[in-house]
Protein backbone atom coordinates (compact mmCIF):
# COMPACT_ATOMS: atom_id res chain seq x y z
CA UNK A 1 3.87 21.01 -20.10
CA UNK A 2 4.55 18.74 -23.01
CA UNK A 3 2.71 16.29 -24.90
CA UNK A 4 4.10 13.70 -23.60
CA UNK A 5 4.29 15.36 -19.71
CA UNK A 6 0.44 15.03 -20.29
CA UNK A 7 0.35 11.69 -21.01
CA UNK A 8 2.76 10.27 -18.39
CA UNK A 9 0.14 12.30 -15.58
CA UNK A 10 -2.42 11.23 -16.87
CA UNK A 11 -1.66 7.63 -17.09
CA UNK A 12 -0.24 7.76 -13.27
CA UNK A 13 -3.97 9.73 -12.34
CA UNK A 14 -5.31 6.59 -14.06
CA UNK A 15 -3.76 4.07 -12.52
CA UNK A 16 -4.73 5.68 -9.33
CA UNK A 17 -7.99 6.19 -10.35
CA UNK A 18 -8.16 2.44 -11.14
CA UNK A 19 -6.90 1.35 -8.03
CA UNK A 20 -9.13 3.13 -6.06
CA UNK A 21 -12.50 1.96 -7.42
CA UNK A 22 -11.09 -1.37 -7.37
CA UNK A 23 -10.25 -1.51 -3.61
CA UNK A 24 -13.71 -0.06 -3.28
CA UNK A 25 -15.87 -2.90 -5.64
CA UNK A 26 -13.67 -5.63 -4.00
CA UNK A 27 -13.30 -4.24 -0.36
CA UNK A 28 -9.70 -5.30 -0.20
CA UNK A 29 -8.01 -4.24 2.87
CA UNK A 30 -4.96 -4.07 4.45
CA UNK A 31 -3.53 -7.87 5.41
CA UNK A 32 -3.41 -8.87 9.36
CA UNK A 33 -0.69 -10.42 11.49
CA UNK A 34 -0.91 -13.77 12.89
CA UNK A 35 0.12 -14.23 16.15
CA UNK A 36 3.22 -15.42 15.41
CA UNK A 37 3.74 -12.88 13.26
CA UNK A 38 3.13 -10.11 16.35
CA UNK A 39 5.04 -12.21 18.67
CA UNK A 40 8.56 -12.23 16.47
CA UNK A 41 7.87 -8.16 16.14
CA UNK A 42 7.68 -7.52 20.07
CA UNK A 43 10.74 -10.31 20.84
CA UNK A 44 12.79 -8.10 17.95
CA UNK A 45 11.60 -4.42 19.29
CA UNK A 46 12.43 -5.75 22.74
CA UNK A 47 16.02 -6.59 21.98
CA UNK A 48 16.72 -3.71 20.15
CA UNK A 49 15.40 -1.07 22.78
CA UNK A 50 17.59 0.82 24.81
């Protein structure tokens, strides 16, 4: 692998890297419907079923 094969890696293993310990100092987690938000997804799926 090249030089710069090396460096593109490792730059995309540390930006990984970062992004993990971050998620874990801050405890960010995955955002969560409203209600409304559920509600538009199950009147969509239920027109479009079979």
């Amino acid at each position: 692998m090249t030089f710069i094969g090396w460096i593109f890696w490792g730059l995309i293993a540390s930006i990984l890297m970062i992004g993990l310990i971050i998620q874990k100092k801050y405890g960010m987690k995955a955002p969560e419907e409203t209600d409304h938000q559920v509600s538009s997804s199950e009147h969509v799926k239920s027109q479009t079923s079979p």
